[in-house]
N, C-alpha and C. Protein backbone atom coordinates (compact mmCIF):
# COMPACT_ATOMS: atom_id res chain seq x y z
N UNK A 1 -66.27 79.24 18.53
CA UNK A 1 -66.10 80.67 18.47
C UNK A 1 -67.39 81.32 18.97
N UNK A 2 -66.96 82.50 19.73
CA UNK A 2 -68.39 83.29 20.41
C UNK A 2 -69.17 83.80 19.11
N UNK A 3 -70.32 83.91 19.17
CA UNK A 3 -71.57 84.93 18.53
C UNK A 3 -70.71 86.49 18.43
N UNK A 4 -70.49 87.15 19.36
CA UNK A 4 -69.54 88.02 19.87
C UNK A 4 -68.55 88.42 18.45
N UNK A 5 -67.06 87.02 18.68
CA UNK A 5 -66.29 86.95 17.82
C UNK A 5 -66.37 87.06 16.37
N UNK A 6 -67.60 86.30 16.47
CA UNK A 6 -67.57 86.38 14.71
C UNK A 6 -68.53 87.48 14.51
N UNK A 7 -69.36 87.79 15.06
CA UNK A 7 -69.97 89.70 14.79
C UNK A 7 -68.60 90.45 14.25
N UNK A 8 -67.30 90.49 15.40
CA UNK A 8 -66.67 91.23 15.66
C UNK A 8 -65.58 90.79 14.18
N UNK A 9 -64.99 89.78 13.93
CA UNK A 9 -64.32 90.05 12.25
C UNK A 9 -65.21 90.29 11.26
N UNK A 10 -66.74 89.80 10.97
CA UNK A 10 -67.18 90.40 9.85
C UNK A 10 -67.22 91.64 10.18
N UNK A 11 -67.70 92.55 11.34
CA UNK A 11 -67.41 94.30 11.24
C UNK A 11 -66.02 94.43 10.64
N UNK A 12 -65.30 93.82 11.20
CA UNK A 12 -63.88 94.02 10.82
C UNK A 12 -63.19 94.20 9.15
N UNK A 13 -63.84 93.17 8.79
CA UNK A 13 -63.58 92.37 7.21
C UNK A 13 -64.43 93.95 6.31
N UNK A 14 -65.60 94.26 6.92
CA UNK A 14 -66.24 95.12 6.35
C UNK A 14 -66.10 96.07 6.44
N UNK A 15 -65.28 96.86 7.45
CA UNK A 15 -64.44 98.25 7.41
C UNK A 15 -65.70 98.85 8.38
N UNK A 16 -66.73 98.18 9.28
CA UNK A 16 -67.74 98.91 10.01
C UNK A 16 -67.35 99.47 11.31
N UNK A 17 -66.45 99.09 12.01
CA UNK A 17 -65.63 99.41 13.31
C UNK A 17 -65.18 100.29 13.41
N UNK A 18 -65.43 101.63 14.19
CA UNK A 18 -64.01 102.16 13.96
C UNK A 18 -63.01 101.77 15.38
N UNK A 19 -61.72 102.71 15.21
CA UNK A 19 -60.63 101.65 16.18
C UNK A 19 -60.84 101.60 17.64
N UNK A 20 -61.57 102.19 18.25
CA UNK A 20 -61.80 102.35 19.45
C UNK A 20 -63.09 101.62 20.14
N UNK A 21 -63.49 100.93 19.10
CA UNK A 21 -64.81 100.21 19.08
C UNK A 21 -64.01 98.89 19.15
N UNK A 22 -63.24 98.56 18.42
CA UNK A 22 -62.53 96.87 18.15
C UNK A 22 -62.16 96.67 19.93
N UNK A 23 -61.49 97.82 20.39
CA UNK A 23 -60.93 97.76 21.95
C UNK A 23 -62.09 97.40 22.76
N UNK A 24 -62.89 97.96 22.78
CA UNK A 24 -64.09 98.14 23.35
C UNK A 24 -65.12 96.65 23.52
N UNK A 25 -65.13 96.36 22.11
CA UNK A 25 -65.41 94.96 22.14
C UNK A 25 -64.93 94.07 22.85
N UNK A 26 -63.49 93.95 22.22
CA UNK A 26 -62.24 93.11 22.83
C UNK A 26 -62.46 92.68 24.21
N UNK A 27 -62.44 93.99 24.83
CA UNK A 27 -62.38 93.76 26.23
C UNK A 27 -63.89 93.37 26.62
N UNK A 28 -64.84 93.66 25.90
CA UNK A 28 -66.10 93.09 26.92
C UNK A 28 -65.74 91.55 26.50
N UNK A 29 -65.49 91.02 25.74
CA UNK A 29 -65.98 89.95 25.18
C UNK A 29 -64.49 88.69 26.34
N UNK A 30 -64.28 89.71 27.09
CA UNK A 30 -62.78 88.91 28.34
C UNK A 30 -63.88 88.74 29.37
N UNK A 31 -63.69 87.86 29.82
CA UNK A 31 -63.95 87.51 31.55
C UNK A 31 -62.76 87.73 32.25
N UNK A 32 -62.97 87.17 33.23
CA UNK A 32 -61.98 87.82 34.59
C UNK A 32 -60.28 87.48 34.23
N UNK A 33 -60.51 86.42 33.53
CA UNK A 33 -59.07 85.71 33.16
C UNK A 33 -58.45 86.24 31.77
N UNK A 34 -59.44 87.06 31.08
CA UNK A 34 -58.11 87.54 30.11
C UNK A 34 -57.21 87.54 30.05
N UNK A 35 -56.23 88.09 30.84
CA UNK A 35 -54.74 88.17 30.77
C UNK A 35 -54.50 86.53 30.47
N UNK A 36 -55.11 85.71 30.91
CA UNK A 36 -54.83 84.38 30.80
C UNK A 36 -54.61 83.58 29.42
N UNK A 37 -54.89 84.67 28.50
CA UNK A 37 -54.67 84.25 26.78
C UNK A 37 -53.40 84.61 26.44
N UNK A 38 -52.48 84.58 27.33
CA UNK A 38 -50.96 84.67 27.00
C UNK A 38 -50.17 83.39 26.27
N UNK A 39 -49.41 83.48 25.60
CA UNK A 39 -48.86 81.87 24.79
C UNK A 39 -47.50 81.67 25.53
N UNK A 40 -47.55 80.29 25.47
CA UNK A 40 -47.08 79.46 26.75
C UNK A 40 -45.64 78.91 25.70
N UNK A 41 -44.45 79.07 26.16
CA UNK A 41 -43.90 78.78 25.17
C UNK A 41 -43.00 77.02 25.19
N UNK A 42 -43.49 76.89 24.23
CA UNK A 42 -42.59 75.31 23.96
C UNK A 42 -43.53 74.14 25.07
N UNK A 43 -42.90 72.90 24.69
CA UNK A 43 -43.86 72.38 25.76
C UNK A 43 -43.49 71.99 27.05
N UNK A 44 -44.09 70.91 27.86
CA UNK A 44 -43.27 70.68 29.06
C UNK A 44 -42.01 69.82 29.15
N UNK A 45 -41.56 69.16 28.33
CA UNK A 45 -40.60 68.38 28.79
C UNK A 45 -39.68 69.67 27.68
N UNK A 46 -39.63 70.94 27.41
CA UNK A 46 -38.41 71.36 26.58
C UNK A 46 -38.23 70.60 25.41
N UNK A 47 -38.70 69.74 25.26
CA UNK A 47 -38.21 69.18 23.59
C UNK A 47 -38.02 70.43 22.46
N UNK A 48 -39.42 70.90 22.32
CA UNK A 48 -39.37 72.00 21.41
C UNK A 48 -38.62 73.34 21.61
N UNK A 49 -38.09 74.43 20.93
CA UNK A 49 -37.06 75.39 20.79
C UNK A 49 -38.66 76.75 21.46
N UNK A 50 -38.53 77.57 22.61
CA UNK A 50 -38.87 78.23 22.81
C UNK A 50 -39.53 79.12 21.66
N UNK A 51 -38.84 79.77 21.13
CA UNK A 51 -39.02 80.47 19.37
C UNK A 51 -38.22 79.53 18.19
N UNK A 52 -38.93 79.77 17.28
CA UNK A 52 -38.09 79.56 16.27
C UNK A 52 -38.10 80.72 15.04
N UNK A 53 -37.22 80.74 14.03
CA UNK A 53 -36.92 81.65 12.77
C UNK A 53 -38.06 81.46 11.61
N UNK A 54 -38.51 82.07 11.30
CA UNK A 54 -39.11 82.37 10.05
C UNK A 54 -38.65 82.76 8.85
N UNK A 55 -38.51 82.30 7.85
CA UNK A 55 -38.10 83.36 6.53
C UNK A 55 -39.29 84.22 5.81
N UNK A 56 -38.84 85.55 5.73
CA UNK A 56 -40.35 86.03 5.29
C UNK A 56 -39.29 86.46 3.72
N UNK A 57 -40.29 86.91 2.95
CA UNK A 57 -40.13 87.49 1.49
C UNK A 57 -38.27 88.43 1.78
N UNK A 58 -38.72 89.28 2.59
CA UNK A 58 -37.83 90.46 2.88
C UNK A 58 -37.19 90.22 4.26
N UNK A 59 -37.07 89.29 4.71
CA UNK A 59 -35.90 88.62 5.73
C UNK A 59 -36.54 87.60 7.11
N UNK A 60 -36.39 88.03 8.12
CA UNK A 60 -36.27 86.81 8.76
C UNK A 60 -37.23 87.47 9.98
N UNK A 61 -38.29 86.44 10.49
CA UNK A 61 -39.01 86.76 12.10
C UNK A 61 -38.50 86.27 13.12
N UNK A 62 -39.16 86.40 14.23
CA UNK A 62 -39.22 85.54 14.89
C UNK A 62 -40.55 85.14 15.11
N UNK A 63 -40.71 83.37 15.70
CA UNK A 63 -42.37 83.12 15.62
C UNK A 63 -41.99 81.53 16.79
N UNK A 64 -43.48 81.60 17.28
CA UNK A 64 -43.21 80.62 18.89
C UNK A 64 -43.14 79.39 17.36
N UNK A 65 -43.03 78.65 18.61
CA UNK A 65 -42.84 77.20 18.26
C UNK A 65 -43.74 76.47 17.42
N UNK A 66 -45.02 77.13 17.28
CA UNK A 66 -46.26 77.00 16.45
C UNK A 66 -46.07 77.90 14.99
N UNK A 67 -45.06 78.43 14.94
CA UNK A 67 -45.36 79.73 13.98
C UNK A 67 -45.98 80.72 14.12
N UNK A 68 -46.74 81.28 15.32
CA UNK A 68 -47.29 82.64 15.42
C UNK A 68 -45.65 83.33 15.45
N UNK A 69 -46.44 84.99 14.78
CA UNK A 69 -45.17 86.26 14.81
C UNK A 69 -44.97 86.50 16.10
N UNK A 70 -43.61 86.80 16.59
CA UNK A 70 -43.40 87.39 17.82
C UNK A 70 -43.18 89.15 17.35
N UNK A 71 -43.80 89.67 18.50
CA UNK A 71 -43.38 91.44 18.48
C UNK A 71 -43.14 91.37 19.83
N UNK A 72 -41.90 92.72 18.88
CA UNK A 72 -41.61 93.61 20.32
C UNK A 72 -42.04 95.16 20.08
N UNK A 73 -41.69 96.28 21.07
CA UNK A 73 -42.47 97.39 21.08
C UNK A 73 -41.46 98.24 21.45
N UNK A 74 -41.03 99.45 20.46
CA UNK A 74 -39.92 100.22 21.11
C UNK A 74 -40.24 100.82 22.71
N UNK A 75 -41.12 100.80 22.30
CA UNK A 75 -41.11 101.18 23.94
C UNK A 75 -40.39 100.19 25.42
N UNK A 76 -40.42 98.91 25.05
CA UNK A 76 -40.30 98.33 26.12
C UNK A 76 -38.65 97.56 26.09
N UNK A 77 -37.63 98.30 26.98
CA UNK A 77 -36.58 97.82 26.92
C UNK A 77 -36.31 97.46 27.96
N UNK A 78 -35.63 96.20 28.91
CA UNK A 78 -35.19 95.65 29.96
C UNK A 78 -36.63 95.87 31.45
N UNK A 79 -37.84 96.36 30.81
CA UNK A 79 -38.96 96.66 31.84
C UNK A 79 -39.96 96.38 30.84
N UNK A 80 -41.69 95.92 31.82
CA UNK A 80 -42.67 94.90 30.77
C UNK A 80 -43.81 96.21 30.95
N UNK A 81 -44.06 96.99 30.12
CA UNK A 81 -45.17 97.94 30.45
C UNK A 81 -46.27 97.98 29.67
N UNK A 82 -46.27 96.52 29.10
CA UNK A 82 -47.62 95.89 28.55
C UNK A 82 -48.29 94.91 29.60
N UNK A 83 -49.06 95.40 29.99
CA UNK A 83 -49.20 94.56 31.64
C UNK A 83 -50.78 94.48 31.85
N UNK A 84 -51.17 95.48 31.78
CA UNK A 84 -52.46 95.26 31.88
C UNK A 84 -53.54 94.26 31.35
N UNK A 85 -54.72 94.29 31.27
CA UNK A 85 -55.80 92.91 31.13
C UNK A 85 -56.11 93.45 29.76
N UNK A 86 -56.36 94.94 29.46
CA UNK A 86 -56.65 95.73 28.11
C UNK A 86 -54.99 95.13 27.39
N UNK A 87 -54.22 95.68 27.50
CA UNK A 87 -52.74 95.29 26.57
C UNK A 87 -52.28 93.81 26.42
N UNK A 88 -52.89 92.97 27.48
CA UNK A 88 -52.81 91.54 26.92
C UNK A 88 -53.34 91.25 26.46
N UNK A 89 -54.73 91.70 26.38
CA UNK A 89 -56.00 91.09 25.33
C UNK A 89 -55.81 91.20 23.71
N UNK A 90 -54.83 91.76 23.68
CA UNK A 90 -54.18 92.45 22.21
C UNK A 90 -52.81 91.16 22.08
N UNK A 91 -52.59 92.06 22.92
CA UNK A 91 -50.46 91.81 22.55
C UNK A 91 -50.34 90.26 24.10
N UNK A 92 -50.42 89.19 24.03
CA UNK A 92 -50.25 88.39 24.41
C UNK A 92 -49.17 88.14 25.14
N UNK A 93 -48.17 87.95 26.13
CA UNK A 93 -46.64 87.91 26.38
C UNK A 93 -46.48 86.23 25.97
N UNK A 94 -44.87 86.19 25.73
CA UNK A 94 -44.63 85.04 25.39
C UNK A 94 -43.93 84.55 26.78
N UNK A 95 -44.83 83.19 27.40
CA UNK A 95 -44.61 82.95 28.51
C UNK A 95 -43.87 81.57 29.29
N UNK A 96 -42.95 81.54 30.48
CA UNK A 96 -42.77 80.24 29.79
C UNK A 96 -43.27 79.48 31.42
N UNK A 97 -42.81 78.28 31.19
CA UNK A 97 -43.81 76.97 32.40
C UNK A 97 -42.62 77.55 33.52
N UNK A 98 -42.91 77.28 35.00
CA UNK A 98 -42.03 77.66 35.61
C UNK A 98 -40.98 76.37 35.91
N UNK A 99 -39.67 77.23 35.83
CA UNK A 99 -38.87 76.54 35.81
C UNK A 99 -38.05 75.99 34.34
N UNK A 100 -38.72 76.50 33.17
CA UNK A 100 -38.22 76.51 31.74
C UNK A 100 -37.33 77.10 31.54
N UNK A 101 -36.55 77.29 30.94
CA UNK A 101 -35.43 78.40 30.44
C UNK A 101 -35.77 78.52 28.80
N UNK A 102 -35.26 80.12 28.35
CA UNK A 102 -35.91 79.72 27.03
C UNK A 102 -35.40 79.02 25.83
N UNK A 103 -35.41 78.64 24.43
CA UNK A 103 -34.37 78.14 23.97
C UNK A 103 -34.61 78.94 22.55
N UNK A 104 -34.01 78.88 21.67
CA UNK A 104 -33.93 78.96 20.47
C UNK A 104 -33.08 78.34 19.01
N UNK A 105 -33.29 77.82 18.20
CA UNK A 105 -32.63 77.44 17.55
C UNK A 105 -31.13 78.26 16.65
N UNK A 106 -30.50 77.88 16.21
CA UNK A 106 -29.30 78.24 15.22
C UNK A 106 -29.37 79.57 14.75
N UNK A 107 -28.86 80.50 14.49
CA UNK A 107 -29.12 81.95 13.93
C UNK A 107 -29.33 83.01 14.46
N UNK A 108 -29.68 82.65 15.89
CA UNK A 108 -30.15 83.87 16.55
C UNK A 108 -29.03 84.59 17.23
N UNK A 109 -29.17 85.76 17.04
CA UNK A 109 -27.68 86.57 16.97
C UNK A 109 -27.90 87.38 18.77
N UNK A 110 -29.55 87.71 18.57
CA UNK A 110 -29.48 88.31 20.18
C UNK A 110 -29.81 87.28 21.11
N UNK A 111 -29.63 88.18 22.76
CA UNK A 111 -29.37 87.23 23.76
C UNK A 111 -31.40 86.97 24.00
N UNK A 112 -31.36 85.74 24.21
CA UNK A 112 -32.50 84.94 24.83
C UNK A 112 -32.27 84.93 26.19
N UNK A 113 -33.56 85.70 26.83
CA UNK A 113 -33.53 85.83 27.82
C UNK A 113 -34.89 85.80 28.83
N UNK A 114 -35.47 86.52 30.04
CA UNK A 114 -36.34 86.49 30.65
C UNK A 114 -36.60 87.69 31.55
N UNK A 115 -37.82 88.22 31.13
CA UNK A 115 -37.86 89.39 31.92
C UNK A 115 -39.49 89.01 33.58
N UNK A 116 -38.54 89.24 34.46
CA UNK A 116 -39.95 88.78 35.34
C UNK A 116 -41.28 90.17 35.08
N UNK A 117 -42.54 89.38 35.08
CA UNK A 117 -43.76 90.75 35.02
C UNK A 117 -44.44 90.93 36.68
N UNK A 118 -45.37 91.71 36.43
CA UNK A 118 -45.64 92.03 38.44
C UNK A 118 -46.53 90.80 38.79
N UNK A 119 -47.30 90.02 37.75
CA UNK A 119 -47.54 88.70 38.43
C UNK A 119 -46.49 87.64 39.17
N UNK A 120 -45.32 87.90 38.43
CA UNK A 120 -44.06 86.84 39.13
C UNK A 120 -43.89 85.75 37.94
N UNK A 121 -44.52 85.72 36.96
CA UNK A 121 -44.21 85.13 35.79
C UNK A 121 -43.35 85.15 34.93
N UNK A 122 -42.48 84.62 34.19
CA UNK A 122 -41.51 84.65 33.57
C UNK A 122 -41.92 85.21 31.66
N UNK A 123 -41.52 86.21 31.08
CA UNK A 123 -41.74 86.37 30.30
C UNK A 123 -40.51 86.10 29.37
N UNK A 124 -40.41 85.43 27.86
CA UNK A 124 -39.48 85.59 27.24
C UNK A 124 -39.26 87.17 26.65
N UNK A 125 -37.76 87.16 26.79
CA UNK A 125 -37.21 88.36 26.13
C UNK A 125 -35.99 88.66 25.22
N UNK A 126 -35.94 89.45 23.95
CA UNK A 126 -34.65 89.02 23.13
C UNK A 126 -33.94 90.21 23.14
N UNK A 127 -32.90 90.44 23.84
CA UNK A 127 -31.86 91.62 24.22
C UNK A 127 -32.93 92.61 24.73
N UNK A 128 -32.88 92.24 26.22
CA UNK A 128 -33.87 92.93 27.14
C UNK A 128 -35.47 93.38 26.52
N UNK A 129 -36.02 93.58 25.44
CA UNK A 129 -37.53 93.15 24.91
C UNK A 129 -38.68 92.34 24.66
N UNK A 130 -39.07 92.62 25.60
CA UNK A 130 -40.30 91.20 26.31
C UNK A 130 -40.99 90.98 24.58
N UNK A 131 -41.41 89.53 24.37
CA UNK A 131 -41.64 88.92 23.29
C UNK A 131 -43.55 88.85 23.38
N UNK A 132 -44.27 89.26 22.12
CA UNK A 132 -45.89 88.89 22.33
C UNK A 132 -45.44 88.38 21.14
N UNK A 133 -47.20 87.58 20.73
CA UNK A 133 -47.88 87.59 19.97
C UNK A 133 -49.07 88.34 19.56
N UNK A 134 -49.60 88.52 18.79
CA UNK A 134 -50.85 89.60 18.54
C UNK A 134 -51.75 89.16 18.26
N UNK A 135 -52.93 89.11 18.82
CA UNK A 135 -54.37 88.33 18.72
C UNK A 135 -54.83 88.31 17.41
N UNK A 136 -55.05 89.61 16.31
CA UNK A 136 -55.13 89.64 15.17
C UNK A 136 -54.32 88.79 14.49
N UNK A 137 -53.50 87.95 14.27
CA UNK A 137 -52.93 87.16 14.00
C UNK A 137 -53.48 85.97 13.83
N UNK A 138 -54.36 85.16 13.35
CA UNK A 138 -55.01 84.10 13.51
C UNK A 138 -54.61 82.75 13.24
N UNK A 139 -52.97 82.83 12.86
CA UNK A 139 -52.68 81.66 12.44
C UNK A 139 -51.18 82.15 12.27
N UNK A 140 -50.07 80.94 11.82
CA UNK A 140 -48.90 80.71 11.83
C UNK A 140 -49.03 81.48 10.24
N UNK A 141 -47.71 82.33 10.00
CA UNK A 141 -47.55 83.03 9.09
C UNK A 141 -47.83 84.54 8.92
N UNK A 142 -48.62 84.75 9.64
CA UNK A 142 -49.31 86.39 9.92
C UNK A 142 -48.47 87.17 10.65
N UNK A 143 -48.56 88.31 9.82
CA UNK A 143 -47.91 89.40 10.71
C UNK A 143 -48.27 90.50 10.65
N UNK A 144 -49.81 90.63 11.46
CA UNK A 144 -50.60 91.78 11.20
C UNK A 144 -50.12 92.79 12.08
N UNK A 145 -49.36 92.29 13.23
CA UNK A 145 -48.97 93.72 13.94
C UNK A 145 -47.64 94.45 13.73
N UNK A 146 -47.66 94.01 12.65
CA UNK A 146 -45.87 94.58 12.57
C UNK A 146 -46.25 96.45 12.10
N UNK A 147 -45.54 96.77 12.60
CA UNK A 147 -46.35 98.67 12.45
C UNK A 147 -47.59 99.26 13.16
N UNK A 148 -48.00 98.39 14.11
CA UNK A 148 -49.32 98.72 14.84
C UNK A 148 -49.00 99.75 15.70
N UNK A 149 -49.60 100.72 15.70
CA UNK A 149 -49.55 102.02 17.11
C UNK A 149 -50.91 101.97 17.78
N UNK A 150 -50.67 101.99 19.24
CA UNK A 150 -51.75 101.78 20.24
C UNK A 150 -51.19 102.22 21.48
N UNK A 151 -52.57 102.68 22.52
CA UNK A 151 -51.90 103.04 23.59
C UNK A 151 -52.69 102.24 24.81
N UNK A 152 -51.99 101.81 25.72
CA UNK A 152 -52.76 101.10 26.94
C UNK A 152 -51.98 102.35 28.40
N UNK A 153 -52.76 102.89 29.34
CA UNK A 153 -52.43 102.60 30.58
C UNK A 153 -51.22 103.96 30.41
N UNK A 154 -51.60 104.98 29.67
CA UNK A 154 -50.69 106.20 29.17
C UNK A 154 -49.71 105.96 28.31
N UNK A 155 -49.28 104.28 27.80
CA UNK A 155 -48.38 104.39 27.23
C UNK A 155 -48.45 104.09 25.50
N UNK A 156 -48.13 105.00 24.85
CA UNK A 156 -48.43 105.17 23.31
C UNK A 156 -47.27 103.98 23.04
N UNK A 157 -47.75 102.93 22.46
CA UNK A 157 -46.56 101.53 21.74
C UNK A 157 -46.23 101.50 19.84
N UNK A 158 -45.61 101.08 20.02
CA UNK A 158 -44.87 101.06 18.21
C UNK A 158 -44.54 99.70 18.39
N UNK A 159 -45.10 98.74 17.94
CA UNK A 159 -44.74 97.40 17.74
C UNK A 159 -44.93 96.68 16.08
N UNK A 160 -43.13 96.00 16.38
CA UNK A 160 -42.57 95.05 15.10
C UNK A 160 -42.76 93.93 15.17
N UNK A 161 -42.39 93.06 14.29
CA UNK A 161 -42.18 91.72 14.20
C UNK A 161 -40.25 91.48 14.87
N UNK A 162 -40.70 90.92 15.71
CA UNK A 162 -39.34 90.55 16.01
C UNK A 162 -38.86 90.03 15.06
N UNK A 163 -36.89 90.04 14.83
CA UNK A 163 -36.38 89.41 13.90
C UNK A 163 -35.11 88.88 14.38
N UNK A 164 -34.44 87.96 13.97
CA UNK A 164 -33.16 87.30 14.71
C UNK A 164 -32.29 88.12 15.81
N UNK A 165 -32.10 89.38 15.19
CA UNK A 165 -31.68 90.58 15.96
C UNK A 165 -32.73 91.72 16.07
N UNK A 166 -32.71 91.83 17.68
CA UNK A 166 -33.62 92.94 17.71
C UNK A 166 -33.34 94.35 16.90
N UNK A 167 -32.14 94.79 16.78
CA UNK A 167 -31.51 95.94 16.06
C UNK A 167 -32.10 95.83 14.88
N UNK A 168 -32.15 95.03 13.94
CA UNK A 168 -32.03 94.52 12.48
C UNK A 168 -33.76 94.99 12.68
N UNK A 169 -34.27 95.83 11.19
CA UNK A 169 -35.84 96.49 11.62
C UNK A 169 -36.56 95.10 10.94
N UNK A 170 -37.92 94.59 11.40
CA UNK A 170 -38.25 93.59 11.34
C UNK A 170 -39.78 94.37 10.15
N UNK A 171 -39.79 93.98 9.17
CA UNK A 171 -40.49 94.15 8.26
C UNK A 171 -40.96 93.54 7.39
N UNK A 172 -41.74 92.57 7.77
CA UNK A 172 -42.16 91.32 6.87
C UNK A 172 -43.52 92.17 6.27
N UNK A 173 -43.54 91.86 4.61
CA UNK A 173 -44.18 92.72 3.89
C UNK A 173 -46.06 93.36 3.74
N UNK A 174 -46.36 92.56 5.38
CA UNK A 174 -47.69 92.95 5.60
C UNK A 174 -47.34 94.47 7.27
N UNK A 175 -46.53 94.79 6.47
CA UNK A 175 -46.09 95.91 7.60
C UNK A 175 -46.53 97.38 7.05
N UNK A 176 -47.32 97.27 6.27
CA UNK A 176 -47.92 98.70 5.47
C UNK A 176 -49.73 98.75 6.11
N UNK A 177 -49.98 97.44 7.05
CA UNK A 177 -51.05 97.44 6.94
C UNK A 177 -52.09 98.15 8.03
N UNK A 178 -51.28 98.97 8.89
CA UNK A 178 -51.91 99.97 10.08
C UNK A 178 -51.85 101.51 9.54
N UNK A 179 -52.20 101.98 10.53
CA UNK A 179 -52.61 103.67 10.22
C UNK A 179 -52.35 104.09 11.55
N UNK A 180 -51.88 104.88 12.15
CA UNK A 180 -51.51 105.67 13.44
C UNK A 180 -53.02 105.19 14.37
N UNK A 181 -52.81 105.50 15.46
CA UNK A 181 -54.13 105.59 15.85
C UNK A 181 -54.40 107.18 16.72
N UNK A 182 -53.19 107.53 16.42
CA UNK A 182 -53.34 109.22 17.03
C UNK A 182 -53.26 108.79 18.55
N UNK A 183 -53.06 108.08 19.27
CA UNK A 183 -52.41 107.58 20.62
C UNK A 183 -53.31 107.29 21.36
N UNK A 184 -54.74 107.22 20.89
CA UNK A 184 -55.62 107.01 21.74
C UNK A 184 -56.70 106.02 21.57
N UNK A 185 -55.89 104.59 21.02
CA UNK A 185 -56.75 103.52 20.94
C UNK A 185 -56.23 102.78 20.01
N UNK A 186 -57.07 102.25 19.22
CA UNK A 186 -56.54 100.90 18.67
C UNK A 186 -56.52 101.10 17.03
N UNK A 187 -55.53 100.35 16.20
CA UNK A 187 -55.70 100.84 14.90
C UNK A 187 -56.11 99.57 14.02
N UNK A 188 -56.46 98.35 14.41
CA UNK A 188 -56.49 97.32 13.90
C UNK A 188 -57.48 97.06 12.99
C-alpha cells in the first residue's frame, strides 16, 4: 500500500477530509492507467459465474465472483456515462475478458447482459445498467456505496447496490451511510 493510501484512510477514519479533498487525492495518487483498476469479471476459462447473489440482513445484492458489491446508478440506463479516469477511480466497471459472455447463477430475475464503453470494452450490465464496484469497498461484504451521490463530467449520480432485480430498491443496511454531496464532488 502507498504512503499516499494509508495517509488518505486514516484522514478518512478521522473525519479530517472534507469530500472534495478525498477526489482530489484519489486522482493524484492514479498514474496514466487508472481507468485500468476496473474488475475483470470471472476467470478465463468461464468456470466461475460472472456475478453472484448475496444475502444481506434486508434482502439480496449483487457481488462479482469474489464478493465485492455491485452498483448501479439511476442515472445510467442502456448508455455508460461513468467513463471517465476521475469516475473510474471511484466506481470501477464490471468488465469482462474479450470474448466472455456474462453468467450468473440461479435467482436472477433480470436480463444479464453487455453494454459496449468508448474504449470498445465490454462492460457487464443487468436490464440495460452497466455494473461497478466501489473502491471504498475494501473487501467482500461491503456496501459502502449504496446511497452515494457524486458528480463526474456534469453528471450528478445516485448509486445502489445492485440486487437480483434491478427494479427491486437495493438496500443493504449500510445504506444510511452518505450525505448528499450537493452535486459537486464526492461524499465518501
Amino acid at each position: 500500500m502507498t504512503k499516499m493510501t494509508t495517509q488518505l484512510k486514516t484522514m478518512l477514519r478521522h473525519g479530517a477530509l472534507p469530500a472534495v479533498a478525498i477526489g482530489v487525492l484519489t486522482l493524484a495518487g492514479c498514474s496514466s492507467d487508472c481507468g485500468a483498476s476496473s474488475s475483470r469479471a470471472g476467470d478465463s476459462s468461464g468456470s466461475s459465474p460472472t456475478i453472484s447473489i448475496r444475502d444481506e440482513g434486508d434482502g439480496q445484492v449483487l457481488a462479482t465472483s469474489d464478493g465485492r458489491t455491485l452498483y448501479v446508478s439511476d442515472q445510467e440506463n442502456g448508455a455508460v456515462l461513468c467513463a471517465s479516469q476521475a469516475c473510474e477511480a471511484i466506481w470501477a466497471p464490471l468488465l469482462l475478458t474479450t470474448g466472455q459472455e456474462p453468467t450468473a447463477p440461479a435467482g436472477l430475475t433480470g436480463d444479464l447482459g453487455t453494454l459496449e464503453r468508448a474504449d470498445g470494452s465490454s462492460q457487464v450490465s443487468l436490464d440495460g445498467k452497466p455494473l461497478y464496484t466501489f473502491s471504498f469497498d475494501h473487501g467482500a461484504g461491503q456496501a459502502n456505496g449504496d446511497g452515494q451521490v457524486d458528480s463526474f463530467d456534469g453528471v450528478d449520480f445516485t448509486w445502489h447496490a445492485a440486487t437480483p432485480s434491478v427494479d427491486a430498491p437495493g438496500s443493504p443496511s449500510s445504506s444510511e451511510t452518505s450525505g448528499s454531496s450537493g452535486g459537486n464532488g464526492y461524499s465518501y
